[in-house]
N, C-alpha and C. Protein backbone atom coordinates (compact mmCIF):
# COMPACT_ATOMS: atom_id res chain seq x y z
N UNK A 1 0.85 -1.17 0.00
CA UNK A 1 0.00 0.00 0.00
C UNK A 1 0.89 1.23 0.00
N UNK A 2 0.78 2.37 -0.61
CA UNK A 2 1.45 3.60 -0.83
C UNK A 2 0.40 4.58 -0.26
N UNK A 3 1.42 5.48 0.57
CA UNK A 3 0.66 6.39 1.27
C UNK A 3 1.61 7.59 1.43
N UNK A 4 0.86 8.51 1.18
CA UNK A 4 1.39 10.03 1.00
C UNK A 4 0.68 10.73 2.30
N UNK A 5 1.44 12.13 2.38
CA UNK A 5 1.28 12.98 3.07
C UNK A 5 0.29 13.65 2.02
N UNK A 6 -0.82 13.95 2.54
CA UNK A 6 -2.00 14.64 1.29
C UNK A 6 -2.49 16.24 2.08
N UNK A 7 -2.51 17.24 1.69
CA UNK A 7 -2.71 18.67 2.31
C UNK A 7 -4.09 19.46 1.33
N UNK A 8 -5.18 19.42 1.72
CA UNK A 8 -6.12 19.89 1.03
C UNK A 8 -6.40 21.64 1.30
N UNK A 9 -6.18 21.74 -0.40
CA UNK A 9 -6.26 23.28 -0.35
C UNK A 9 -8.11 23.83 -0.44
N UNK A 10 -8.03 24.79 -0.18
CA UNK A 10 -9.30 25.68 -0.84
C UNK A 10 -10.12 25.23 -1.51
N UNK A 11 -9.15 24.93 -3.08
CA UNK A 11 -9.59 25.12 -4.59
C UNK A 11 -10.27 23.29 -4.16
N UNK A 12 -9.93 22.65 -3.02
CA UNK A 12 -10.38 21.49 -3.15
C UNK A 12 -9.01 20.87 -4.37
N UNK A 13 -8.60 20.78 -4.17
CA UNK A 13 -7.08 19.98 -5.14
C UNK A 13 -6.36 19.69 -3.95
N UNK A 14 -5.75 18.38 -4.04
CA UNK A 14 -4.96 17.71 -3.68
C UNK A 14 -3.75 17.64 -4.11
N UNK A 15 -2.65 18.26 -3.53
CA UNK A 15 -1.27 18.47 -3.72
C UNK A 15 -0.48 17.08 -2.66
N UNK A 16 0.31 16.14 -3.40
CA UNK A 16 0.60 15.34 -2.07
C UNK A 16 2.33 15.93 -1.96
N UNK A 17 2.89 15.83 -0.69
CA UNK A 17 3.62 16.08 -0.14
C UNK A 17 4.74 14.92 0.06
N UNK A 18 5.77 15.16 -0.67
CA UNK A 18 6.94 13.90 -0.91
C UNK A 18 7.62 14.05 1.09
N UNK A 19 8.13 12.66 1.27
CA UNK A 19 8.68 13.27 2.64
C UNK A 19 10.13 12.92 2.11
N UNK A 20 10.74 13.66 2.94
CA UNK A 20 12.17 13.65 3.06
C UNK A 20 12.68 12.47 3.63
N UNK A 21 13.99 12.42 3.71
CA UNK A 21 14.87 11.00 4.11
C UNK A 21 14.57 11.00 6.16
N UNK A 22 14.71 12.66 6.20
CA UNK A 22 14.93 12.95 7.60
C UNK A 22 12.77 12.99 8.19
N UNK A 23 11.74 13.37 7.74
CA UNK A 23 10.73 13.18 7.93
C UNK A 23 10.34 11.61 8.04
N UNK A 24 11.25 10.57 7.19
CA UNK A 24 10.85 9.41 7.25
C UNK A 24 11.00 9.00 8.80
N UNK A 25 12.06 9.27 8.48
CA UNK A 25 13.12 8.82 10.12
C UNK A 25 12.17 9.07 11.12
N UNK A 26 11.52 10.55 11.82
CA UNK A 26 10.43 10.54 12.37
C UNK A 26 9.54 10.20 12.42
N UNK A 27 8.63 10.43 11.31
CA UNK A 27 6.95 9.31 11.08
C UNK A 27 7.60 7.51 11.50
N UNK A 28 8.48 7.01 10.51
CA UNK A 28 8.88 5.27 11.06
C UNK A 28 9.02 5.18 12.45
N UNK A 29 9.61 6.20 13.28
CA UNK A 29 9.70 5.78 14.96
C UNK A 29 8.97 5.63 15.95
N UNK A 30 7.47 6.55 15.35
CA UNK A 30 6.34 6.83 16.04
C UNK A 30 5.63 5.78 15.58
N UNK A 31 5.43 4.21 14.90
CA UNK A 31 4.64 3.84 14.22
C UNK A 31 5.31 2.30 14.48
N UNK A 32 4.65 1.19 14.47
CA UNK A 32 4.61 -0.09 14.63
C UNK A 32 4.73 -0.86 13.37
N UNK A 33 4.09 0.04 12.50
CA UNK A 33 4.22 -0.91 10.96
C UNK A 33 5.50 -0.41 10.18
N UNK A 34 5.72 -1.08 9.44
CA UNK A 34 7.07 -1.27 8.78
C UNK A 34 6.98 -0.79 7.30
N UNK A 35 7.55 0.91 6.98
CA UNK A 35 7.45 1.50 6.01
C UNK A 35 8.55 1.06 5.09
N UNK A 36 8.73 1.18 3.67
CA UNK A 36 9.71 1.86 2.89
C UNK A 36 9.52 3.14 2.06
N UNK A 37 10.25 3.47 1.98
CA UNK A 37 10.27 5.38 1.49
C UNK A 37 10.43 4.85 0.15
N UNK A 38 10.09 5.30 -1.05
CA UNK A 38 10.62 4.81 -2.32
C UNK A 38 9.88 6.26 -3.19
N UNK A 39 10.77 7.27 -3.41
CA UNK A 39 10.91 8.63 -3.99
C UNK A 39 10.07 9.38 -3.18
N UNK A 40 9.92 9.69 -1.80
CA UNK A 40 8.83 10.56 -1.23
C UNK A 40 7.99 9.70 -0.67
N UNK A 41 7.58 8.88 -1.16
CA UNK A 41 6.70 7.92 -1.03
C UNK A 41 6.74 6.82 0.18
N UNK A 42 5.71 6.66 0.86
CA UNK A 42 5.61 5.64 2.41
C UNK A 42 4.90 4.33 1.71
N UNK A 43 5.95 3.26 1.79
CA UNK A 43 4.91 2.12 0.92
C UNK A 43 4.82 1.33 2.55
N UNK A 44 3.85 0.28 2.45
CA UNK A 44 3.55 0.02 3.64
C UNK A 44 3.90 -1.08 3.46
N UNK A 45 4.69 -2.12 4.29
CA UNK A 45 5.63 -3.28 4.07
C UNK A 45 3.90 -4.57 4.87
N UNK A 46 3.82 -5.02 3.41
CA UNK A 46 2.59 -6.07 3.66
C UNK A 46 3.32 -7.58 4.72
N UNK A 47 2.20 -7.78 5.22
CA UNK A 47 2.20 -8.76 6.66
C UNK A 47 3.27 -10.40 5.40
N UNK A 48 3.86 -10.73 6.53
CA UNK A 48 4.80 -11.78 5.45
C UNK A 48 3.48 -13.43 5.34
N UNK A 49 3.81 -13.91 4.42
CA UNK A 49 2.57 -15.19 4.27
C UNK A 49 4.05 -16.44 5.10
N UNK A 50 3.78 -17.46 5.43
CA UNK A 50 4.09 -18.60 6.19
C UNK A 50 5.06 -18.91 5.22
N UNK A 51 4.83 -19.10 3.81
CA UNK A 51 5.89 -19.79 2.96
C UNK A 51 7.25 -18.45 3.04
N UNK A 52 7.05 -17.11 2.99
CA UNK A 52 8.09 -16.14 2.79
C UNK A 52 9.01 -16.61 5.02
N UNK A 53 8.16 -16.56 5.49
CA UNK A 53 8.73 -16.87 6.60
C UNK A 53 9.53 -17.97 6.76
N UNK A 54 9.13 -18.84 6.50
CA UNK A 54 9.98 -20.24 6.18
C UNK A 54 10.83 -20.20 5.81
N UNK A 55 10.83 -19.79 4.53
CA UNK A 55 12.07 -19.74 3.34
C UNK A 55 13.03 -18.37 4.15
N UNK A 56 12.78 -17.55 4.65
CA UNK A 56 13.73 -16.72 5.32
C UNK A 56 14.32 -17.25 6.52
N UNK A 57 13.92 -18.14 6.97
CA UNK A 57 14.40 -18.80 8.83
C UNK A 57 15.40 -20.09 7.89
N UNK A 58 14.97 -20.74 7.11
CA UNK A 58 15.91 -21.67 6.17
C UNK A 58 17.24 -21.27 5.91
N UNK A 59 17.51 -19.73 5.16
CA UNK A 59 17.92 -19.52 4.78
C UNK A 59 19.06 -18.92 6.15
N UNK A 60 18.23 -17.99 6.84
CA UNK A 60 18.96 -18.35 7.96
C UNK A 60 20.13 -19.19 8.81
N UNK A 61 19.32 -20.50 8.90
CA UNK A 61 20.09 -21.42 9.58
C UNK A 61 20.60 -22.01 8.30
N UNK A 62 20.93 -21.99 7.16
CA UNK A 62 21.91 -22.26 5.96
C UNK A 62 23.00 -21.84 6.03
N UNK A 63 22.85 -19.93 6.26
CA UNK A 63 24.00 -19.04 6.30
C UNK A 63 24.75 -19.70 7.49
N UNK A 64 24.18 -19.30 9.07
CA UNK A 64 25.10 -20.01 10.16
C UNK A 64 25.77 -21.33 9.60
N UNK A 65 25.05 -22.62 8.80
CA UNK A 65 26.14 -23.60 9.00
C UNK A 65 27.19 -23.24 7.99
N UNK A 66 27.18 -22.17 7.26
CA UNK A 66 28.15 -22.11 6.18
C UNK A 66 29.32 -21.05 7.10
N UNK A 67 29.25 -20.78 8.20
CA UNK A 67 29.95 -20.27 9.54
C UNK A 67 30.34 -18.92 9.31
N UNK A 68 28.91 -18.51 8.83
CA UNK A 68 28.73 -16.85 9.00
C UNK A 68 28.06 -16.58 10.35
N UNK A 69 28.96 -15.42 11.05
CA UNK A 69 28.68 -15.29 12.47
C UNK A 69 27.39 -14.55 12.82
N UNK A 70 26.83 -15.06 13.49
CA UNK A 70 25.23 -14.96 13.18
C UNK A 70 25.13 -13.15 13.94
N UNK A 71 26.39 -12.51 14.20
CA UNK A 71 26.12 -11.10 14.64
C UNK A 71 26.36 -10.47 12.81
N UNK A 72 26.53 -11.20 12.21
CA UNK A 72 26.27 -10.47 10.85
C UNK A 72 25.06 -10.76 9.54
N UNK A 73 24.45 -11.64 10.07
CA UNK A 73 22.80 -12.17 9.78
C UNK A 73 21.98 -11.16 10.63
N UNK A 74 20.98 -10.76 9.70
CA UNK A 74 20.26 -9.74 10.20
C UNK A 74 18.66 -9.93 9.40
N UNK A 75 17.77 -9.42 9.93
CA UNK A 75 15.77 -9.98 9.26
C UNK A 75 15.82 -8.39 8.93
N UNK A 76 15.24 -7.66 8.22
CA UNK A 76 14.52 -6.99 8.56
C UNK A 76 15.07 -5.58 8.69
N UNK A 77 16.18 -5.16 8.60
CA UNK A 77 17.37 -4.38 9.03
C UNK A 77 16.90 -3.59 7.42
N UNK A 78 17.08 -2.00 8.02
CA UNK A 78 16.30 -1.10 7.33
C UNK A 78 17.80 -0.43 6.22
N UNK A 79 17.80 -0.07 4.87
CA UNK A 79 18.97 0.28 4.09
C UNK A 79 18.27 1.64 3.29
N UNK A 80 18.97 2.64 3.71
CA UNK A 80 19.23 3.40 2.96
C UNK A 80 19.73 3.67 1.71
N UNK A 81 18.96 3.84 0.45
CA UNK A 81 19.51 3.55 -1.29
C UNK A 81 19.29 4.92 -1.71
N UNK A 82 19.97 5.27 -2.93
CA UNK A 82 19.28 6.31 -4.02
C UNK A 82 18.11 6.22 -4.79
N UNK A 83 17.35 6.90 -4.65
CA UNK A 83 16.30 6.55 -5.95
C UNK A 83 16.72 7.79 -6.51
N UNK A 84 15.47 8.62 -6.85
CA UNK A 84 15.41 10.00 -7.26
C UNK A 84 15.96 11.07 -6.19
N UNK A 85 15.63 10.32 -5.17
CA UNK A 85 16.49 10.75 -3.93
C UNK A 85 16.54 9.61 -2.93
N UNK A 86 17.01 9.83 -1.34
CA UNK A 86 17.17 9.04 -0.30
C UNK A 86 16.07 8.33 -0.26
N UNK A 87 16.12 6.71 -0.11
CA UNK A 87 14.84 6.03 0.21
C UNK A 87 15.48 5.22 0.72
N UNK A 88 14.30 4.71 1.27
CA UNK A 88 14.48 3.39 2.19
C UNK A 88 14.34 1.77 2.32
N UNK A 89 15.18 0.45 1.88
CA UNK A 89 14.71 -0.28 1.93
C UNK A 89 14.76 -1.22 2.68
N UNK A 90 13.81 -2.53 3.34
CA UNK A 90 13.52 -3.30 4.05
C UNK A 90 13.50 -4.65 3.88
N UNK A 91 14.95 -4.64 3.24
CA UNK A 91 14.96 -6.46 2.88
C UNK A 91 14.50 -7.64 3.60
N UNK A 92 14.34 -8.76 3.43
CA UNK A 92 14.01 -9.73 4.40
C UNK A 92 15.02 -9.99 5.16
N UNK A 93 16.52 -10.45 4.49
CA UNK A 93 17.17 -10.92 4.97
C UNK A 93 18.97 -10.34 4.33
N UNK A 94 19.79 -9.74 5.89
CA UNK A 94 20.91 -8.93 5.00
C UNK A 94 22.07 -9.80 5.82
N UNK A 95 23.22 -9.99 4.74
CA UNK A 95 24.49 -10.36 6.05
C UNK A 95 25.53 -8.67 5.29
N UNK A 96 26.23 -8.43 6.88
CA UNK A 96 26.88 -7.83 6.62
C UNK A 96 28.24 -8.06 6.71
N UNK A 97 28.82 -6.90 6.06
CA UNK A 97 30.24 -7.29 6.05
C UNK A 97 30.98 -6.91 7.57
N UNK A 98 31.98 -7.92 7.62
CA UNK A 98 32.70 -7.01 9.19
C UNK A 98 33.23 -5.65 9.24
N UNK A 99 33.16 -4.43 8.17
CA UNK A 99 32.93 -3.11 8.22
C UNK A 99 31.93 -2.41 8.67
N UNK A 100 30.68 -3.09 8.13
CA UNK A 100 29.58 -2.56 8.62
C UNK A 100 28.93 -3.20 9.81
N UNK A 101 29.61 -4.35 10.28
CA UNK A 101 29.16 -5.27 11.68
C UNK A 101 29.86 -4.41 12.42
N UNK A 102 30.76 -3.56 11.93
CA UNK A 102 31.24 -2.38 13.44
C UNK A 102 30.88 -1.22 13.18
N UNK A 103 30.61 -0.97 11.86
CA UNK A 103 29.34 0.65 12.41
C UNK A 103 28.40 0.65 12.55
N UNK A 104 27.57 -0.43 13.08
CA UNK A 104 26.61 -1.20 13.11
C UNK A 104 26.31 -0.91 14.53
N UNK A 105 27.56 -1.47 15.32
CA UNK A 105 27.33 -1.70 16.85
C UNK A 105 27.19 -0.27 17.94
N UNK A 106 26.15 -0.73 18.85
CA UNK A 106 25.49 0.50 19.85
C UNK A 106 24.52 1.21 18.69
N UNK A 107 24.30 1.08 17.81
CA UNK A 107 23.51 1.58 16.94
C UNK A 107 22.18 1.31 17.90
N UNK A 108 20.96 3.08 17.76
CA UNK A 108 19.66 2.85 18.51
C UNK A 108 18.41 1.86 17.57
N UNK A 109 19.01 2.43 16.25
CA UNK A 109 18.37 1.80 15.54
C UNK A 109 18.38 1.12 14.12
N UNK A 110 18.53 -0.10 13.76
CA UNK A 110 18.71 -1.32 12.90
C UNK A 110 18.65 -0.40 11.53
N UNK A 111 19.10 0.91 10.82
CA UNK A 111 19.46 1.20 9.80
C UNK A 111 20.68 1.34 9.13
N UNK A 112 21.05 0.76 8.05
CA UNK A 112 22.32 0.82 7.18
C UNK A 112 22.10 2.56 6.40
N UNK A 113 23.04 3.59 7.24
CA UNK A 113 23.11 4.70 6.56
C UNK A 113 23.70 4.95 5.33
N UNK A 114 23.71 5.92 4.58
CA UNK A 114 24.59 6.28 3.43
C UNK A 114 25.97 6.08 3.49
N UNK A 115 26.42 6.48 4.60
CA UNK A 115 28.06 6.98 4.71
C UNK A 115 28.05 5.73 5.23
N UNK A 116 27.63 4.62 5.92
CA UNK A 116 28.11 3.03 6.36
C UNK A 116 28.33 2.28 5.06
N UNK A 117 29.55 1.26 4.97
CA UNK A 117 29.66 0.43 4.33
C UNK A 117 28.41 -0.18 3.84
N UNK A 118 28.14 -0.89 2.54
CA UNK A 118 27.05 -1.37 2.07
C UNK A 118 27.15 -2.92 2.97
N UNK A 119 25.93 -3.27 2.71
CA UNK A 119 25.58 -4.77 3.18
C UNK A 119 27.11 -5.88 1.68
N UNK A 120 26.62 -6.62 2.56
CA UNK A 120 27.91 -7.52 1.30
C UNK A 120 26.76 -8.36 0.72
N UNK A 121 25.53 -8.91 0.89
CA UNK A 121 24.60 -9.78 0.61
C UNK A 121 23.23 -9.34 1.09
N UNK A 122 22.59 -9.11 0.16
CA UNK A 122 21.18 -8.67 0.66
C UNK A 122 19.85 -9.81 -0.09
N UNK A 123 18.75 -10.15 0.37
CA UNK A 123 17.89 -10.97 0.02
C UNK A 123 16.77 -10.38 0.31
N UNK A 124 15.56 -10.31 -1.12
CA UNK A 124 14.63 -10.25 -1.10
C UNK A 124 13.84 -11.30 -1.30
N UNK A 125 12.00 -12.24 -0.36
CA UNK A 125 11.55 -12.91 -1.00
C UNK A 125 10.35 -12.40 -1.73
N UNK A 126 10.10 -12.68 -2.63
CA UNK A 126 9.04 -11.58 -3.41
C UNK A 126 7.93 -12.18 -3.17
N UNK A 127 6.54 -11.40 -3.14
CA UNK A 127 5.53 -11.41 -2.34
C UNK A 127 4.57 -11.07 -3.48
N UNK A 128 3.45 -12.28 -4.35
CA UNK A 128 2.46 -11.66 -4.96
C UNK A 128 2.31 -9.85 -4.84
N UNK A 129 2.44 -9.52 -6.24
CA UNK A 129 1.95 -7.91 -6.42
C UNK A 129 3.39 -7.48 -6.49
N UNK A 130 4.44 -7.79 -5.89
CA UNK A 130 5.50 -7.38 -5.77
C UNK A 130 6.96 -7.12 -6.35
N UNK A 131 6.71 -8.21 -7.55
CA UNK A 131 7.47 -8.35 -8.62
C UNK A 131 8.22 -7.65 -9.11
N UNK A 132 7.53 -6.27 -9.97
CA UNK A 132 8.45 -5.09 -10.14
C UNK A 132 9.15 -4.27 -9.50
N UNK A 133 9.15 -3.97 -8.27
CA UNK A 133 9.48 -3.94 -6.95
C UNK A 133 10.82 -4.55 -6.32
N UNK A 134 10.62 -6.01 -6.59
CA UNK A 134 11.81 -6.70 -6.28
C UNK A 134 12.74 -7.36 -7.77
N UNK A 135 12.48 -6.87 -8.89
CA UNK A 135 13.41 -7.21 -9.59
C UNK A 135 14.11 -5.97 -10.62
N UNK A 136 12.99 -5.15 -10.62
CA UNK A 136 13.46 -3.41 -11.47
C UNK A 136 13.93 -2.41 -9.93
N UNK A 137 12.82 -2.19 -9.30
CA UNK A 137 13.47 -0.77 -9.05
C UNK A 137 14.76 -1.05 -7.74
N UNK A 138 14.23 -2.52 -6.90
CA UNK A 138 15.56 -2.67 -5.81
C UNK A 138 16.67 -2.97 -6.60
N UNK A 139 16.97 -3.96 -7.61
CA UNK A 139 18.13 -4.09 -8.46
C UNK A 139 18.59 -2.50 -8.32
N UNK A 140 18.68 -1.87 -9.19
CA UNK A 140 18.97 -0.60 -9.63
C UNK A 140 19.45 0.01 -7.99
N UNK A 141 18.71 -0.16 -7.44
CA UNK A 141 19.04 0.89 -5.81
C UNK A 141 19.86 0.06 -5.12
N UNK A 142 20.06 -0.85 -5.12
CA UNK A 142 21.19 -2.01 -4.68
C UNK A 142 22.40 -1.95 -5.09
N UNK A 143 22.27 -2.02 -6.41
CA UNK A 143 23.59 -1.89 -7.05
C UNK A 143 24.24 -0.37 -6.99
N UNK A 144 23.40 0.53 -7.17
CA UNK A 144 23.77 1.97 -6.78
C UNK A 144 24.44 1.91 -5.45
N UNK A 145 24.05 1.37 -4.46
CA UNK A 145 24.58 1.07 -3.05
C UNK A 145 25.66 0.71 -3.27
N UNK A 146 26.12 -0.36 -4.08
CA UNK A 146 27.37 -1.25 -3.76
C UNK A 146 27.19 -2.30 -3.14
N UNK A 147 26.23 -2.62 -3.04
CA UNK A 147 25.73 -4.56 -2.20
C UNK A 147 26.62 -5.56 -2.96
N UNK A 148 26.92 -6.27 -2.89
CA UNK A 148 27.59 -7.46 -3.50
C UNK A 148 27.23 -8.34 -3.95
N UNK A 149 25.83 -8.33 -3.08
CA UNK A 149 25.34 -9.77 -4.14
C UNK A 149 23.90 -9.36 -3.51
N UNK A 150 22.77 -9.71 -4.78
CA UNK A 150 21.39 -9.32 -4.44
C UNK A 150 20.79 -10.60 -4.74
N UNK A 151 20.22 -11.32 -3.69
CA UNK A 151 19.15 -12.74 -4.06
C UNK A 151 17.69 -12.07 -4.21
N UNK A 152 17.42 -12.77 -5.33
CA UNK A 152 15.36 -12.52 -5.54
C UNK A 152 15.03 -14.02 -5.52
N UNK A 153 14.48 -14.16 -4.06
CA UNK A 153 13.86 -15.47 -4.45
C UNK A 153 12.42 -15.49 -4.16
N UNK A 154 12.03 -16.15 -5.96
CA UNK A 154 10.79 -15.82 -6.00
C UNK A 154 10.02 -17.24 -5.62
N UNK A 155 9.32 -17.60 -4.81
CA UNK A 155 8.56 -18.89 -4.66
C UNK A 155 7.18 -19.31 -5.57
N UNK A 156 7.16 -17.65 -6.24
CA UNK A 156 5.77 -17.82 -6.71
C UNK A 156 6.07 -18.41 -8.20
N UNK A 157 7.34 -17.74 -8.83
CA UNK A 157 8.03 -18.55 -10.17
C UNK A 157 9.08 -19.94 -9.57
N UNK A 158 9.10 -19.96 -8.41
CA UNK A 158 10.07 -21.24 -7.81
C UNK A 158 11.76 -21.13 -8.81
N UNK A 159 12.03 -19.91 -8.50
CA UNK A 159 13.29 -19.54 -8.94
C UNK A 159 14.27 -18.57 -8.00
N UNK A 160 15.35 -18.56 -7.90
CA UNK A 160 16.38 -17.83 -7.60
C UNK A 160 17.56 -16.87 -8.35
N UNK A 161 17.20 -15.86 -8.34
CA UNK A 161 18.32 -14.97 -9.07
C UNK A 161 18.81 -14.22 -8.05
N UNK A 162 20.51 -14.78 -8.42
CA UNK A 162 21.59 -14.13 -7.86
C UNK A 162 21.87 -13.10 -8.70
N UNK A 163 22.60 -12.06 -8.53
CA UNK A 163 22.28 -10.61 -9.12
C UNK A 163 24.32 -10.31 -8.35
N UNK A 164 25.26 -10.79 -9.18
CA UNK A 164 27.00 -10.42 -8.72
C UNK A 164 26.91 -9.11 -9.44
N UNK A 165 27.35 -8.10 -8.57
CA UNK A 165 28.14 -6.65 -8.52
C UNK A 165 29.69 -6.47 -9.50
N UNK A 166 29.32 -6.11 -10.63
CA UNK A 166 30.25 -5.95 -11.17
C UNK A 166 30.32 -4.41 -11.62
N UNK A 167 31.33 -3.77 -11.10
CA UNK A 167 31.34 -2.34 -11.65
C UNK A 167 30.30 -1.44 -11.81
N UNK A 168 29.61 -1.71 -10.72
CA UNK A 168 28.63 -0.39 -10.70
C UNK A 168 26.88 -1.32 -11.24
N UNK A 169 27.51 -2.71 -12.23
CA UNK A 169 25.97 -3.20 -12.70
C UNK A 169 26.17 -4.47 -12.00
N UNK A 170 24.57 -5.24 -12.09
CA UNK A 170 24.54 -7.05 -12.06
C UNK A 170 24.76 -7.41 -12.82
N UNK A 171 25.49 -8.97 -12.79
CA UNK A 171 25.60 -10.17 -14.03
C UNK A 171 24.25 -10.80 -13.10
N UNK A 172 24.11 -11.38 -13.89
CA UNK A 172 22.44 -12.13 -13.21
C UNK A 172 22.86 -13.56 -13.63
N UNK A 173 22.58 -15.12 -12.19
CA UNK A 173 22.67 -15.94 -12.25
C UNK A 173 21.27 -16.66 -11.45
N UNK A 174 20.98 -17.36 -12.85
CA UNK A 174 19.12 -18.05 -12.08
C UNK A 174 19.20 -19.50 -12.15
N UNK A 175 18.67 -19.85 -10.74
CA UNK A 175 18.67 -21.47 -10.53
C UNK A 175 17.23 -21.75 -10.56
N UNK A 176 17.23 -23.01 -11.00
CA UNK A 176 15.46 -23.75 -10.47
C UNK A 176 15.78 -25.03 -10.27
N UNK A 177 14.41 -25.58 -9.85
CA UNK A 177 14.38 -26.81 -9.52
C UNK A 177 15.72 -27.94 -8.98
N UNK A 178 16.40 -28.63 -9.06
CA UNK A 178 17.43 -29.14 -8.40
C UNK A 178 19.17 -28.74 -8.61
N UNK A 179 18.99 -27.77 -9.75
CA UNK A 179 20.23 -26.84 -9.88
C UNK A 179 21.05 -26.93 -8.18
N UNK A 180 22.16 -27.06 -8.54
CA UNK A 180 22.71 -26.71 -7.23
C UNK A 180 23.58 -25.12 -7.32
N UNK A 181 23.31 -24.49 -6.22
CA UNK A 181 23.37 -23.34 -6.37
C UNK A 181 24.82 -22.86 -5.83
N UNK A 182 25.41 -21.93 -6.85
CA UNK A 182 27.06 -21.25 -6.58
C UNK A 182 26.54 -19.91 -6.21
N UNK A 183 26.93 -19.29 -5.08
CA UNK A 183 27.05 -17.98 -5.01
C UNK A 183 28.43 -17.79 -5.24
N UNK A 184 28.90 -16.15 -6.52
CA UNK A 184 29.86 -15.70 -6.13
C UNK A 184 30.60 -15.30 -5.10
N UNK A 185 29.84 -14.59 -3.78
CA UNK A 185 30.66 -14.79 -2.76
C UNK A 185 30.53 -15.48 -1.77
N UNK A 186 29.66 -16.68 -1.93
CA UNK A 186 29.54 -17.52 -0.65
C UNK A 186 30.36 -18.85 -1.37
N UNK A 187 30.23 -18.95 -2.44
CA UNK A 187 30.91 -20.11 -3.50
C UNK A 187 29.78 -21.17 -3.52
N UNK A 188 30.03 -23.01 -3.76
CA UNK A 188 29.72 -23.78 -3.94
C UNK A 188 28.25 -23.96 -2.83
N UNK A 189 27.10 -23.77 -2.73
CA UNK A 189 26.57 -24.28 -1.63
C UNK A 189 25.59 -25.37 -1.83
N UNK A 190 25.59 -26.29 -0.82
CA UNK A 190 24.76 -27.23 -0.56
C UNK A 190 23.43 -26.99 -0.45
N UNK A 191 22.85 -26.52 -1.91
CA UNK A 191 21.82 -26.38 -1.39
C UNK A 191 21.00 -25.76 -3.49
N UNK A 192 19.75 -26.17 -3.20
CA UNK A 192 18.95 -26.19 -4.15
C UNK A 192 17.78 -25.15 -4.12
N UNK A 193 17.49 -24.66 -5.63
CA UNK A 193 15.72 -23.89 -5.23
C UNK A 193 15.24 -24.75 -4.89
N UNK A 194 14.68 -25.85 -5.19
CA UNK A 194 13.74 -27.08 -4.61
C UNK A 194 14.18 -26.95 -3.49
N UNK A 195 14.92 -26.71 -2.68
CA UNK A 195 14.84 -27.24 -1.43
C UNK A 195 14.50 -25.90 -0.36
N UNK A 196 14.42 -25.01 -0.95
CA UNK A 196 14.13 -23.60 -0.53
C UNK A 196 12.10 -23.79 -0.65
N UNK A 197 12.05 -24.49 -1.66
CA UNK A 197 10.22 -24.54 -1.26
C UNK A 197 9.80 -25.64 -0.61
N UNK A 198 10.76 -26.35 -0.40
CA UNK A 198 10.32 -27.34 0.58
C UNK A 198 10.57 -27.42 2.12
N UNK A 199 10.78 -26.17 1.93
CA UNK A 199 11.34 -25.97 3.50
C UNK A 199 9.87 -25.40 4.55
């Protein structure tokens, strides 16, 4: 859901009101639900369905046995990107690098700023309606970031695209069904799309 700041004049016209990077920051602290900013814009981060939960707690306890230290596994952890300007995004699931696992720490609150190192691995699971969303406009704001590696895993096409950081763009690598899956920077892993929907 997209929701604006709306200010009704006189003439009866509706002018909506873009918020700033720093207005976000205020309205998100006062509020329980889980926004992203995307050009001005407050999109409202929809309730997760059982299969996106799954497949994110999987993926989870995947990363730990591959002996990533689980203070650099993170749900939910809020990133600051470029669009047209500062916006905000709310991946499912981010590991960071040990640069940003120390500007990270005593932090009040779970956001990756501009001036912090980028995430090294970020994961979106895409959510009916959500599609363009998670494969046009986060690509583009990801890679603008400097992320290293962007997963779209979609359950609804039962596919995985890895998205490697090369010079500013993605090379795009897509698995399905019993493919066994290479990340560029995680390498060889034990592990399949099939086994990501069967989880």
């Amino acid at each position: 859901m997209t929701m604006t700041i709306a200010e009704v004049k006189p003439t009866s016209q509706i002018s909506v009101k873009k918020l700033t990077f720093a207005e976000f920051l205020e309205f998100s602290r006062d509020t329980e639900v889980l926004y992203e900013l995307e050009n001005g814009e407050l999109i409202e981060m929809p309730y997760e369905s059982e299969m996106n939960r799954r497949i994110a707690m999987f993926l989870v306890a995947h990363f730990l046995q591959l002996g990533i230290p689980y203070g650099r596994i993170t749900m939910k952890t809020e990133i600051a990107v470029h669009s047209r300007q500062v916006g905000v995004r709310v991946p499912d699931l981010v590991i960071f690098s040990e640069e940003l696992e120390a500007a990270m720490q005593g932090a009040t609150r779970s956001l990756v700023l501009m001036d912090m190192p980028p995430p090294l691995l970020v994961v979106e699971i895409v959510s009916p309606n959500q599609e363009n969303r998670d494969y046009r406009y986060k690509r583009s704001e990801y890679a603008a970031r400097g992320v290293m590696e962007y997963w779209i895993v979609d359950p609804i096409a039962q596919k995985l695209t890895i998205l490697q950081w090369v010079e500013g763009f993605y090379d795009e690598l897509v698995f399905t069904g019993e493919m066994a899956i290479a990340s560029p920077l995680l390498g060889q892993l034990d592990l399949t799309a099939a086994k990501m929907w069967q989880s």
